[in-house]
Protein backbone atom coordinates (compact mmCIF):
# COMPACT_ATOMS: atom_id res chain seq x y z
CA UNK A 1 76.59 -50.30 105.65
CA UNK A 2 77.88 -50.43 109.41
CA UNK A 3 80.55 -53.37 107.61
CA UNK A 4 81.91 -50.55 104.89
CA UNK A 5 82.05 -47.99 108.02
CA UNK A 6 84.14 -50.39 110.23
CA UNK A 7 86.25 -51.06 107.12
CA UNK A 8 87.13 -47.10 106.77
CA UNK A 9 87.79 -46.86 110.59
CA UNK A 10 90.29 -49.73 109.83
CA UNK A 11 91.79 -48.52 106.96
CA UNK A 12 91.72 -45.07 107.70
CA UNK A 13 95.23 -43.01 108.11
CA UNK A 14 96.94 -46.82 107.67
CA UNK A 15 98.82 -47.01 104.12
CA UNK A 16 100.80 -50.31 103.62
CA UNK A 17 104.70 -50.78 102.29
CA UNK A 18 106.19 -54.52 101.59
CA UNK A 19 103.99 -55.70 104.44
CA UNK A 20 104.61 -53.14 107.33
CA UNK A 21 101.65 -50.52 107.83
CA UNK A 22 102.24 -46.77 108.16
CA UNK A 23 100.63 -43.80 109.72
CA UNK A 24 100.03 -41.35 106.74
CA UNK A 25 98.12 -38.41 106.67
CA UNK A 26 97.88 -34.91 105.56
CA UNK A 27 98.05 -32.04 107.59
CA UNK A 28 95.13 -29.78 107.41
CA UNK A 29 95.24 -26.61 105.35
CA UNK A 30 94.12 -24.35 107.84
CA UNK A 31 97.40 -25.29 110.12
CA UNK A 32 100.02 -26.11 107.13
CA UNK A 33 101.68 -23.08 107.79
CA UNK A 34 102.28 -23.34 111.33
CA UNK A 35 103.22 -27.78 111.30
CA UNK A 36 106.85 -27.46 110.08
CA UNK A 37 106.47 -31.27 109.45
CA UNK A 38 106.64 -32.95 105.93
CA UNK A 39 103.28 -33.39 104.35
CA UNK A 40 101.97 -35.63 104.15
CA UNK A 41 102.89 -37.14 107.57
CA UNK A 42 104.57 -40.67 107.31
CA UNK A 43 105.66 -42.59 110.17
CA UNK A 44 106.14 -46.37 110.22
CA UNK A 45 103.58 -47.59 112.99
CA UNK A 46 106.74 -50.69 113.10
CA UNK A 47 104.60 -53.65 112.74
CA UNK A 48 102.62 -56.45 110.52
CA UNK A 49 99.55 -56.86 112.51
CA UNK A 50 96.53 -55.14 111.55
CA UNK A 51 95.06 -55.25 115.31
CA UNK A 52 98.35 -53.82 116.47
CA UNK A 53 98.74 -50.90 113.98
CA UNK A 54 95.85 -49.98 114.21
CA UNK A 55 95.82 -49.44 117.92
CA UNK A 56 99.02 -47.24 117.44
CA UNK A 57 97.23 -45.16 114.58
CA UNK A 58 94.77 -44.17 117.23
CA UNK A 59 97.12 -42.73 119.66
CA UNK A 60 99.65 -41.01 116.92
CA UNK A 61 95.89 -39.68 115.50
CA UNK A 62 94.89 -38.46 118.83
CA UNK A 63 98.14 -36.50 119.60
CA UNK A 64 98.25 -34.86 115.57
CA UNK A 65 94.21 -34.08 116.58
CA UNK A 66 95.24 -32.15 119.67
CA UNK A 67 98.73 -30.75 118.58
CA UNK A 68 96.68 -28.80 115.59
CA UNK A 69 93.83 -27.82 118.16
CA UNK A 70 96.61 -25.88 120.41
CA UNK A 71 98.35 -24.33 117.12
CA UNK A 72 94.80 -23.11 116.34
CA UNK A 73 94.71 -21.36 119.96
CA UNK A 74 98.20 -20.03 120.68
CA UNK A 75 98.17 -19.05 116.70
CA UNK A 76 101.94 -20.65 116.07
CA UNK A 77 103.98 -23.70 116.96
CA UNK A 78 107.07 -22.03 118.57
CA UNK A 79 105.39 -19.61 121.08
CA UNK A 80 107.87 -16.66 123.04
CA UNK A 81 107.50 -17.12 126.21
CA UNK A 82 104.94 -14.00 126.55
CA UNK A 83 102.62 -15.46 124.00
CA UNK A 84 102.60 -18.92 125.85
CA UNK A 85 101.78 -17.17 128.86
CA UNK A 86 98.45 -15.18 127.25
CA UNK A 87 97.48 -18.52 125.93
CA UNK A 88 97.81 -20.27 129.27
CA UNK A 89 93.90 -20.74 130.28
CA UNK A 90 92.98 -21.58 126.39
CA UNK A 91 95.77 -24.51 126.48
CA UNK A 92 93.72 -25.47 130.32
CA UNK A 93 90.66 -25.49 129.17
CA UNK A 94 91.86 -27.28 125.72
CA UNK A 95 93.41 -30.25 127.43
CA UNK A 96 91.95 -29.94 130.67
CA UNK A 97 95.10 -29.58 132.92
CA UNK A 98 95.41 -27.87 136.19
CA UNK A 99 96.85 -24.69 137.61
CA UNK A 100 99.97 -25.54 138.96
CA UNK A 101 101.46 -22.61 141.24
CA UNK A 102 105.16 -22.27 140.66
CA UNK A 103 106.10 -19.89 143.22
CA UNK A 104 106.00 -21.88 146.56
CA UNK A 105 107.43 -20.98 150.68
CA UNK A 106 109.23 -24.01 150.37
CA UNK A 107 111.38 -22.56 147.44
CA UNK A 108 113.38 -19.72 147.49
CA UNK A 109 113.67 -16.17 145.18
CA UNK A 110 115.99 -16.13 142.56
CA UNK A 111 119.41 -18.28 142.06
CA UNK A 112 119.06 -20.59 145.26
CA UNK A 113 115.97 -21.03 144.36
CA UNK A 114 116.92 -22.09 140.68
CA UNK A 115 119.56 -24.38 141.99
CA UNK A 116 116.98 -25.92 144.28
CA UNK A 117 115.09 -26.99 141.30
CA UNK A 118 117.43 -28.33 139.09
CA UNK A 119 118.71 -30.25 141.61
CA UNK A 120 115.14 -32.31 142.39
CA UNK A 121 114.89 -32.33 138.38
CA UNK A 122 118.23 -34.20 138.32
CA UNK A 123 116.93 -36.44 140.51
CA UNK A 124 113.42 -36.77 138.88
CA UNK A 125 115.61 -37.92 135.64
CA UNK A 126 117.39 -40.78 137.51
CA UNK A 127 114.24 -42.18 138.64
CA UNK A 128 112.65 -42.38 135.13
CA UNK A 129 115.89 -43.36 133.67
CA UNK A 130 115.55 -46.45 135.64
CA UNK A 131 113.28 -49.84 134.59
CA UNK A 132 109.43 -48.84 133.95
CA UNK A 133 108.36 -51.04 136.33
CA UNK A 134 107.98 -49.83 139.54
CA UNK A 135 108.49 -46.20 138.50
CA UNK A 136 105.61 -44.92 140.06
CA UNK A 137 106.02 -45.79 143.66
CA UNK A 138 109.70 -44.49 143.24
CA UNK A 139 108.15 -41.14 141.87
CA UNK A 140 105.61 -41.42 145.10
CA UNK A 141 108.53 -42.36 147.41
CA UNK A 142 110.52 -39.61 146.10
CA UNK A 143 107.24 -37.13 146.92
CA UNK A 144 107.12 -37.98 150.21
CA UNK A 145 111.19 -36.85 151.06
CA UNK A 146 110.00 -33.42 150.14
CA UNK A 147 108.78 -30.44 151.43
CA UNK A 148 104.23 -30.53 151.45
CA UNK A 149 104.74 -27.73 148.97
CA UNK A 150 106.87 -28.86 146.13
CA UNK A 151 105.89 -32.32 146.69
CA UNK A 152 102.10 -31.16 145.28
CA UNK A 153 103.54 -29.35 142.60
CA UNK A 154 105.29 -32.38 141.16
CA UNK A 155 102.22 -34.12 141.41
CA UNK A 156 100.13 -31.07 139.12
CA UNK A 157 103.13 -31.51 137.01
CA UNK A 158 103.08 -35.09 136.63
CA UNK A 159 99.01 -35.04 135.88
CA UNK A 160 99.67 -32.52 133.82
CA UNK A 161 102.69 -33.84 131.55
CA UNK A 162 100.86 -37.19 130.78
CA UNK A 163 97.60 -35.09 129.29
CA UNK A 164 99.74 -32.87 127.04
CA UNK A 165 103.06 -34.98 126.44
CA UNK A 166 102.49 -35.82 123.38
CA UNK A 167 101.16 -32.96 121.70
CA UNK A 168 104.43 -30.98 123.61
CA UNK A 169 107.20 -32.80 121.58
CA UNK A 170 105.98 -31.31 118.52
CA UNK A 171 107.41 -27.95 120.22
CA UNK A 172 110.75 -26.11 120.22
CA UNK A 173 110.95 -26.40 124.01
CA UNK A 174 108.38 -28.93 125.33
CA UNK A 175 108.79 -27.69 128.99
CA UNK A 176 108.13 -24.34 128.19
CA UNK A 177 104.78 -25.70 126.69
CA UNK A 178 103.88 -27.95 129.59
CA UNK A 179 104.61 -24.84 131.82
CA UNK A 180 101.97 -23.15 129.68
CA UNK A 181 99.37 -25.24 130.22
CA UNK A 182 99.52 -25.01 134.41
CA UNK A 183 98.00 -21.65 134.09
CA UNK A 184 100.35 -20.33 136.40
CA UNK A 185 103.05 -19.95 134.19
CA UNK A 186 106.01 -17.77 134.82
CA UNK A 187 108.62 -16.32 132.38
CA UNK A 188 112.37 -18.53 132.19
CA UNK A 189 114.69 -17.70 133.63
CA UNK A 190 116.28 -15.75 131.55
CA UNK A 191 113.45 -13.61 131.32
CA UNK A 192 113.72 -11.79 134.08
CA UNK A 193 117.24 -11.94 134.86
CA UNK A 194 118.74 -8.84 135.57
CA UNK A 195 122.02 -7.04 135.14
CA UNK A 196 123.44 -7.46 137.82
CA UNK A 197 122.61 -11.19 138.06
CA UNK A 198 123.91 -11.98 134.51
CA UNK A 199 127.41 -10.72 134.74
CA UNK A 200 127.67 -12.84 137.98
CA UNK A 201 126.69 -15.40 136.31
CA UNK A 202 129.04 -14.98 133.03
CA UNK A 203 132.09 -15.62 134.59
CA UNK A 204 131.04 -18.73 135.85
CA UNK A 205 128.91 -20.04 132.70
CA UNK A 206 131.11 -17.50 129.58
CA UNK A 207 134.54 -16.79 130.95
CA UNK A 208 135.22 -20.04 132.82
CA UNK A 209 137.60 -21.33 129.49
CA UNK A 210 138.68 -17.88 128.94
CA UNK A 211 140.11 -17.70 132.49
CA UNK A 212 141.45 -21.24 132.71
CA UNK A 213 144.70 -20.87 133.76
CA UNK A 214 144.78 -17.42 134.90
CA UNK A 215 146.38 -17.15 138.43
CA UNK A 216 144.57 -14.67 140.82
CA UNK A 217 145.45 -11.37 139.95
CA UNK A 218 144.52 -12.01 136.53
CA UNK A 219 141.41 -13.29 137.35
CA UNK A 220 140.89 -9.94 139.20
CA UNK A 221 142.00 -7.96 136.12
CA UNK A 222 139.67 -9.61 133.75
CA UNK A 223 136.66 -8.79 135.63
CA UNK A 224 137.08 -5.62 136.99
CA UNK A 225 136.06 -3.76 133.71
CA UNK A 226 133.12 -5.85 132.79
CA UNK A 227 132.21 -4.82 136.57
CA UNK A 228 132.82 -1.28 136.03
CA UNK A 229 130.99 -1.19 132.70
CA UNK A 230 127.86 -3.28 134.05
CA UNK A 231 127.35 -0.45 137.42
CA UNK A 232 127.95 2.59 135.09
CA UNK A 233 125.01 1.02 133.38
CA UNK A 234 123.10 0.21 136.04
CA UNK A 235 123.63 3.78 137.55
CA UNK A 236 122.47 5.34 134.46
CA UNK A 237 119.11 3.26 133.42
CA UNK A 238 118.42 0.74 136.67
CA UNK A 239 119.49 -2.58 137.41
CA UNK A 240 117.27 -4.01 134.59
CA UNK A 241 116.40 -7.13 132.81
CA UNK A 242 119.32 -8.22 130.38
CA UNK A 243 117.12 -9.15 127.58
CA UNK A 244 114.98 -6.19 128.13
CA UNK A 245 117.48 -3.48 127.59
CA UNK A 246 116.32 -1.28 124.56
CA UNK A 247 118.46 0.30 121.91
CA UNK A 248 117.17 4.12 123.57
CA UNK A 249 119.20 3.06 127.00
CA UNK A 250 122.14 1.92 125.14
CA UNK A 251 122.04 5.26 123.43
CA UNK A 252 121.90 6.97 127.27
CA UNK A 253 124.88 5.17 128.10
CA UNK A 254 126.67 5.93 124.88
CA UNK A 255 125.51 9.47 125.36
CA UNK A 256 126.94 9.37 128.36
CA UNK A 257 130.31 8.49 127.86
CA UNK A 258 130.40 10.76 125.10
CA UNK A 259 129.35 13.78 127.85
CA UNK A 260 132.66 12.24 130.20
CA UNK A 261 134.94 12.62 127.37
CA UNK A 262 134.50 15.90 125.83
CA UNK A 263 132.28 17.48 128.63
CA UNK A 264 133.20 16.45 131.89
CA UNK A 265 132.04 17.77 134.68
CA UNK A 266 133.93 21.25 136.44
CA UNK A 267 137.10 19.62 137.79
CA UNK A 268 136.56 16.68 137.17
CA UNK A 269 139.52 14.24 134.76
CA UNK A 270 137.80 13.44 131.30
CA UNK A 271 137.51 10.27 130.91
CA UNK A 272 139.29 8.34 127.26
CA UNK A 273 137.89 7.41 124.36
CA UNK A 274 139.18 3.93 124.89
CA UNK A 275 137.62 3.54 127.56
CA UNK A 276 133.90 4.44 126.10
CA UNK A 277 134.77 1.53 123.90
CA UNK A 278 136.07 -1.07 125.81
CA UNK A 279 132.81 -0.31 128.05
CA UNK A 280 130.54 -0.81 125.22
CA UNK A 281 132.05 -3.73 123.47
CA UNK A 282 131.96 -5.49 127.25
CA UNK A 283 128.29 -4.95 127.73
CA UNK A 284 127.95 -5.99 123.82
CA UNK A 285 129.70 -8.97 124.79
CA UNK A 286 128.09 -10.23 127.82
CA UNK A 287 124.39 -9.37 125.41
CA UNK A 288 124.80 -11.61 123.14
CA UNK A 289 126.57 -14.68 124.84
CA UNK A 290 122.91 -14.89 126.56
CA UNK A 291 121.20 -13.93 123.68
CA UNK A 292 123.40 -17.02 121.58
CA UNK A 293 122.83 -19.24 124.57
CA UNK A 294 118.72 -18.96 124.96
CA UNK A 295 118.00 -17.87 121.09
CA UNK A 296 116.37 -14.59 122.04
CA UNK A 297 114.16 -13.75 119.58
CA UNK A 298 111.87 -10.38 118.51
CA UNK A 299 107.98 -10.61 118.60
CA UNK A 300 108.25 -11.23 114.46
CA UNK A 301 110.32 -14.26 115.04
CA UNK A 302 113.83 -13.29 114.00
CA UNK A 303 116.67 -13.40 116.20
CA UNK A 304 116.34 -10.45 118.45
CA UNK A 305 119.78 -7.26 117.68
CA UNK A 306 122.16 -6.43 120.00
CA UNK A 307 121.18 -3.02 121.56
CA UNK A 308 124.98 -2.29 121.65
CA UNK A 309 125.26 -2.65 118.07
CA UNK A 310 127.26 -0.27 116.02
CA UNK A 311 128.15 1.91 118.83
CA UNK A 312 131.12 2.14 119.01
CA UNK A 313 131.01 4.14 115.78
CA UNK A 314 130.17 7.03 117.46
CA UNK A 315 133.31 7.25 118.86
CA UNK A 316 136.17 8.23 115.73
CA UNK A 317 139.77 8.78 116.25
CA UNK A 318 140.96 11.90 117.30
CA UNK A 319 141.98 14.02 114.06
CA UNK A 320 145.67 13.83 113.48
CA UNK A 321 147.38 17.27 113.53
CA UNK A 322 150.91 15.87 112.50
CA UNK A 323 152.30 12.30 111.43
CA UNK A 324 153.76 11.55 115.28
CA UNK A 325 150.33 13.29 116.71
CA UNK A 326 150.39 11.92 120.19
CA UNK A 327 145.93 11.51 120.57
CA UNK A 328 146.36 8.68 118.49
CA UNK A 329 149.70 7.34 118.55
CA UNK A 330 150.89 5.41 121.53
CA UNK A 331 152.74 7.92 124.04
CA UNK A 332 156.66 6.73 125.02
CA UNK A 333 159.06 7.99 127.03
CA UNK A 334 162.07 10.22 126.15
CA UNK A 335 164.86 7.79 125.26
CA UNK A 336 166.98 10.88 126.46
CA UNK A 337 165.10 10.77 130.06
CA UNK A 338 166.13 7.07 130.76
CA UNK A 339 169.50 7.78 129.20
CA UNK A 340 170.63 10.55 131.13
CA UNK A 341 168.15 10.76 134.29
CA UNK A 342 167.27 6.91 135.44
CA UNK A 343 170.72 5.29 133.72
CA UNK A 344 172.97 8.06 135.01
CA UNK A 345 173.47 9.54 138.68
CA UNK A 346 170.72 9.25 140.96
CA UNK A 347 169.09 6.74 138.73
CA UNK A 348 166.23 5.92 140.54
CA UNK A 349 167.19 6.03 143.73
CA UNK A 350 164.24 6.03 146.21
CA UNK A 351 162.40 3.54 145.40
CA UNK A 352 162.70 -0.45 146.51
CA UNK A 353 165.17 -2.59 144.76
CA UNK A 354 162.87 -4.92 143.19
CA UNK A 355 160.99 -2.41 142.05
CA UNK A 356 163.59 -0.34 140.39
CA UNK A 357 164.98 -3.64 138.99
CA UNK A 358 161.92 -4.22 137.30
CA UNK A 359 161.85 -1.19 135.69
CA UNK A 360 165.66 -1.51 134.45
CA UNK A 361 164.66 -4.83 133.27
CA UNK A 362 161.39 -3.63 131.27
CA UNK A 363 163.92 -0.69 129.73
CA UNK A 364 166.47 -3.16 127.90
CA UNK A 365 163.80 -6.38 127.16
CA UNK A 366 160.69 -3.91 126.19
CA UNK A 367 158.54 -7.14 128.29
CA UNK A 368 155.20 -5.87 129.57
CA UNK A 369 155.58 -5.51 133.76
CA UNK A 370 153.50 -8.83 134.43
CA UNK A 371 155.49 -10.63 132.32
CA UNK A 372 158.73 -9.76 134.43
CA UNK A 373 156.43 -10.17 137.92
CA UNK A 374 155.35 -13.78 136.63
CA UNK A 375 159.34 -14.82 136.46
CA UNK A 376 160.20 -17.78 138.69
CA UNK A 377 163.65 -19.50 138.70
CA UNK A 378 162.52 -21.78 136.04
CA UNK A 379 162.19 -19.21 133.93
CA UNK A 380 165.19 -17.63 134.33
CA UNK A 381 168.10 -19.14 132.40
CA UNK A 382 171.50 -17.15 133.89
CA UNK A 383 174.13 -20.14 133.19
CA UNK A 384 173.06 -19.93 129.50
CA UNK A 385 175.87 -19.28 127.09
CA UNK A 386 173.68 -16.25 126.01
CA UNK A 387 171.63 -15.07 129.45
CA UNK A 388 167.65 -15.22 128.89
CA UNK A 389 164.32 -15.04 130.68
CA UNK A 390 161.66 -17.66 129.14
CA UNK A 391 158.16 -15.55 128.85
CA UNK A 392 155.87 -18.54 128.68
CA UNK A 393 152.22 -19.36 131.01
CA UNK A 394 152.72 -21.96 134.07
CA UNK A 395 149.31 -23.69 133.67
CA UNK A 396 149.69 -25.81 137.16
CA UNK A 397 149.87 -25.46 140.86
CA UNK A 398 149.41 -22.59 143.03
CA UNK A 399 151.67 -20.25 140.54
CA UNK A 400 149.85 -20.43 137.88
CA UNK A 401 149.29 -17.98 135.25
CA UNK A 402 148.56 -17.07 131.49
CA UNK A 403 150.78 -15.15 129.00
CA UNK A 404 148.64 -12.68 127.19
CA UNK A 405 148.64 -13.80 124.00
CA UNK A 406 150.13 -16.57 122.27
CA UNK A 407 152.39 -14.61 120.65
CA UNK A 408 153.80 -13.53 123.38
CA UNK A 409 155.38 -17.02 124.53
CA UNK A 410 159.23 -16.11 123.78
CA UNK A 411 162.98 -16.30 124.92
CA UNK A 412 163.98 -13.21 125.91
CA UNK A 413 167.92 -12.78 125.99
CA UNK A 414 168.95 -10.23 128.82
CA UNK A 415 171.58 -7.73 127.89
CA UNK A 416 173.04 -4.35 129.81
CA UNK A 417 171.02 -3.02 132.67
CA UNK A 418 168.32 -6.15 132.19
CA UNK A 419 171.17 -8.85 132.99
CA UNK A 420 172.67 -6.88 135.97
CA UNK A 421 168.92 -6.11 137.33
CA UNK A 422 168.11 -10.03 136.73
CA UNK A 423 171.48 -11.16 138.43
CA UNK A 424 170.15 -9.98 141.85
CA UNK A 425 167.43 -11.69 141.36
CA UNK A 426 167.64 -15.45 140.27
CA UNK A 427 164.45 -16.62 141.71
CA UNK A 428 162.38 -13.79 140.27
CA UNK A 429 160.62 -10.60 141.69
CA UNK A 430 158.95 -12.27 144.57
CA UNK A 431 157.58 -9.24 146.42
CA UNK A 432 155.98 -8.34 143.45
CA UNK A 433 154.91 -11.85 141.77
CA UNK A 434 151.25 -11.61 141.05
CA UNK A 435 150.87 -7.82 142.19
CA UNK A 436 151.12 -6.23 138.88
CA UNK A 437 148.49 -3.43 140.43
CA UNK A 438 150.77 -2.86 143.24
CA UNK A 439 154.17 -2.26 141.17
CA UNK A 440 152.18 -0.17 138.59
CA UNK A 441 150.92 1.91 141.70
CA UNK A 442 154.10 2.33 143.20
CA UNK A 443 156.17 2.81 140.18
CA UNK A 444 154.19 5.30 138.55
CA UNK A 445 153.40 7.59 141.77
CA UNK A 446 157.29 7.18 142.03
CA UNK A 447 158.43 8.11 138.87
CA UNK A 448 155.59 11.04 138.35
CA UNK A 449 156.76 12.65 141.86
CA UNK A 450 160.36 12.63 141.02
CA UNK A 451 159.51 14.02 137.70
CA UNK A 452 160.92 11.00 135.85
CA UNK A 453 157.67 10.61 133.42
CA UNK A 454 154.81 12.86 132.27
CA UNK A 455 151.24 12.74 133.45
CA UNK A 456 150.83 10.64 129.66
CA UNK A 457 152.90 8.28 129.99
CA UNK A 458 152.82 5.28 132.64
CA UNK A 459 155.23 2.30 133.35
CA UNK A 460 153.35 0.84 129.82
CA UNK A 461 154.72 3.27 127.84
CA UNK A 462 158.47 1.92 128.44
CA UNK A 463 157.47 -1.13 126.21
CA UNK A 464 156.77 1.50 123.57
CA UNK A 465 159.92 3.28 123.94
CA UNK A 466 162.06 0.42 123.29
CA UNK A 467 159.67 -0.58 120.46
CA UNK A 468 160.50 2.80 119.18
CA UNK A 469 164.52 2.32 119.76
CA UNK A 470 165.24 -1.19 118.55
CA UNK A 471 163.15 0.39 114.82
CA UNK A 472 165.82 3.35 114.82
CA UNK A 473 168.43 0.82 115.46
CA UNK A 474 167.71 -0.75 112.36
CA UNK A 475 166.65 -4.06 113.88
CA UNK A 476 165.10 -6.26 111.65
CA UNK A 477 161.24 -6.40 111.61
CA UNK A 478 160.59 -10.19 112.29
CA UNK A 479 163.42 -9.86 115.29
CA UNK A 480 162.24 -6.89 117.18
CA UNK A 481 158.28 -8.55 116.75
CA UNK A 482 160.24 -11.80 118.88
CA UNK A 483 161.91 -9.73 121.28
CA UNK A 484 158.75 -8.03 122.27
CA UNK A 485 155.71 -10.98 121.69
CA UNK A 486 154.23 -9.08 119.09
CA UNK A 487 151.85 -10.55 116.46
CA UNK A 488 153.09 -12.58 113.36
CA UNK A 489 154.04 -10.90 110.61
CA UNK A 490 153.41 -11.72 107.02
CA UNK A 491 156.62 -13.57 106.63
CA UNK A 492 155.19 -16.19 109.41
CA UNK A 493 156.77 -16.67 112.91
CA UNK A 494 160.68 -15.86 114.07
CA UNK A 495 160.78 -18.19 116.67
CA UNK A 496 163.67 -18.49 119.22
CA UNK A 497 162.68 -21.51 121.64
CA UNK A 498 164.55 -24.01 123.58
CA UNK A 499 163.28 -26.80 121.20
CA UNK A 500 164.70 -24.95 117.94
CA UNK A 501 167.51 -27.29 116.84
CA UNK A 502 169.26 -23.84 116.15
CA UNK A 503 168.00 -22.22 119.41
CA UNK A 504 171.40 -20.50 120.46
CA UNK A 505 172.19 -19.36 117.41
CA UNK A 506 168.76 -17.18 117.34
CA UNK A 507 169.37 -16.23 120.59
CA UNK A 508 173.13 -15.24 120.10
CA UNK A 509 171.36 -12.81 116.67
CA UNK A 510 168.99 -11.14 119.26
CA UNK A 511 171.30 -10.32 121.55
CA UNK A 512 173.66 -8.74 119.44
CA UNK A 513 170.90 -6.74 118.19
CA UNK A 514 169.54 -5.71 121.61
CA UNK A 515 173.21 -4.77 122.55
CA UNK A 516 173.33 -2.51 119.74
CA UNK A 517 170.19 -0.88 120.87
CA UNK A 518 171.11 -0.81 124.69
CA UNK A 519 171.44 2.70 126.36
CA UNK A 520 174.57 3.29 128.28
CA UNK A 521 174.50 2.99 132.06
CA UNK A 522 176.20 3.87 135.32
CA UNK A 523 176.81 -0.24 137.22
CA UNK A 524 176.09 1.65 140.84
CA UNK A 525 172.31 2.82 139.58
CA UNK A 526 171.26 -0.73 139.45
């Protein structure tokens, strides 16, 4: 009798396959649905020797024994972080692990604190990356460098890890289950990271790739309206948790912007409807790059919806009350303005050279005003046969900047006004280079005060006037797209680049074009 029970023990969860032995077992019913694994279990126990395999049945038997145990107490294999937490002194008493405080003196609140940490994890991974022997006294070497504090708290951790290590692996995030079983566990980070914190955080962890290259001013203009979006928010609903925001505050803030826009407050400039959206589909934006990066989920498992979702619906376009309606079509300026009032006479007399320049420049080459500040002598090509400017990023050194798009990157030839205004300055518009804020400050206050644009229209709009001029002109479609970087059309790219084998000849058919277009000017305005 005890021969046949010895022989079961031996045999038992051991199946045998051209002479190597193999763990195999079936999962029990009661837990089927929350193992993921293939059942039965099969893994090869990688040897010949009865002794041998049956020694490593016993541990892989142990750790199946207690991995079901803890899915019977925390209900499910992949536990949120909340439901880890409420299970926390089951999981102690379960596997008899310690509490484990986590918030210490020695280690500060919040980011510093986090950095702290990952740096004496780094440095907890280089010891056990090393040979096993000896990797104890290194761990208890490394203990005694620290602070009292967070030296004890690697040693609960330690204690801790080797009693529930192997049931952890069969876990989503076996850290988050060790953390569990301390009893004192605390949410992730990401948890409890609020507004505030996140968007600092997204331009270093989201944007970095989308920024590469960007010189500083551009830098500053791609974060300013996240900014502006995230402390609306905040002002409206609190400096909250990202991953707690509901969809009933999103609503507030949509709400809200809907109140700026068509009831503003006595006196007080409504706000735009692109602006409501570009606010929305930022805070969208930064939502679900965390949400992407740390799988947030709901409490039924799926992946958790973007609060910002679908609101930008609630904003339509204006109705239309005529084909050239100006609420929805971009606003230009008169053609007859710049002919007869900045071309002509005065011109625009009053304001510095190199700003006026730029203006005359933007008026016959339709570029967008940081193009033309971002010009350096490089880029300027005066001893051409056919004049140009090169619109194209410099991605090294302290000058460095992006082009907007990649359509964008063009040879722009320089004709009428444009040429003269880009004669006087070969080297580019250095007062200006990098200060696109500046020039649009001064340029617009300048023109508005002298009556030379409309409260609508801003030194922008000039890229939409010539737009408008080179299409009455009769300028070919895929030509005026070129001249002014605009997207591909379905006849595929133009292209006029010094690496075309036929280079000047494109450049000789724009400029023959543009000079049709060109408005007439007096030399002494420029």
């Amino acid at each position: 009798m005890d021969s046949a029970m010895g022989s079961m023990r031996e045999t038992k969860y051991i199946t045998k396959n051209r002479g190597v032995f193999y763990y195999t077992r079936s999962i029990p019913k009661d837990v089927r649905g929350l193992d993921d694994r293939p059942n039965p279990i099969q893994k090869s126990l990688k040897t010949k020797n009865a002794d041998i395999a049956m020694s490593r049945r016993d541990v892989l038997a142990d750790a199946d024994e207690r991995f079901w145990r803890s899915l019977r107490v925390t209900g499910k294999p992949f536990q949120s972080a909340t439901d880890l937490a409420v299970a926390g002194n089951d999981l102690m008493q379960l596997f008899g692990t310690e509490r484990v405080p986590m918030k210490l003196p020695s280690l500060p609140n919040g980011k510093a604190g986090a950095t702290l940490h990952e740096h004496y994890q780094e440095e907890l991974k280089e010891i056990f990356a090393g040979p096993a022997d000896g990797q104890l006294s290194r761990f208890d070497s490394w203990l005694d460098t620290l602070p009292a504090d967070i030296a004890d708290m690697y040693r609960g951790i330690m204690h801790n890890a080797q009693k529930v290590g192997s049931v952890a692996i069969n876990f989503d995030d076996p850290s988050q289950f060790v953390r569990a079983s301390m009893g004192d566990y605390s949410q992730s980070d990401d948890e409890n990271l609020k507004l505030s914190e996140a968007l600092e955080d997204f331009f270093e962890k989201f944007a970095v790739a989308k920024m590469e290259g960007m010189s500083k001013a551009q830098k500053k203009n791609h974060k300013n309206p996240k900014k502006r979006a995230v402390v609306r928010f905040i002002e409206l609903v609190g400096d909250v948790p990202l991953k707690s925001i509901t969809r009933h505050q999103a609503i507030l803030f949509k709400d809200h912007w809907l109140n700026l826009i068509h009831r503003p407050v006595e006196g007080a400039r409504p706000l735009t409807r692109s602006g409501a959206l570009k606010e929305l589909q930022d805070l969208s934006y930064i939502w679900q790059c965390y949400a992407d990066e740390h799988n947030w989920l709901n409490k039924y498992g799926q992946r958790k919806e973007n609060p910002f979702a679908g609101l930008k619906k609630q904003f339509p376009a204006p109705q239309k009350t005529s084909p050239r309606d100006s609420t929805e079509t971009r606003v230009t300026f008169s053609t007859a303005t710049i002919r007869d009032k900045w071309l002509q006479g005065v011109g625009l007399t009053g304001t510095n050279e190199q700003a006026r320049r730029i203006l005359y420049t933007i008026v016959e080459t339709g570029c967008g005003p940081q193009e033309l500040l971002h010009l350096t002598a490089e880029k300027i090509c005066l001893d051409h046969p056919i004049p140009h400017i090169l619109i194209a990023p410099t991605l090294q050194g302290e000058l460095r900047n992006i082009v907007k798009t990649n359509s964008r990157v063009r040879a722009v030839p320089l004709v009428s006004i444009a040429l003269e205004s880009i004669k006087r300055h070969p080297e580019g518009f250095l007062r200006y280079y990098d200060k696109s804020n500046a020039f649009s400050s001064a340029a617009n206050k300048f023109l508005l005060g002298n009556g030379l644009r409309t409260e609508k229209t801003t030194v922008y709009s000039l890229r939409h006037e010539y737009t408008e001029r080179l299409r009455q002109n009769a300028v070919p479609e895929h030509i005026q797209r070129h001249i002014t970087g605009h997207a591909d059309d379905i006849h595929g790219r133009y292209g006029a680049f010094p690496d075309d084998p036929d280079f000047d000849d494109k450049l000789q058919e724009m400029a023959c074009w543009m000079e049709k277009a060109a408005l007439p000017f007096d030399v002494n305005v420029v």
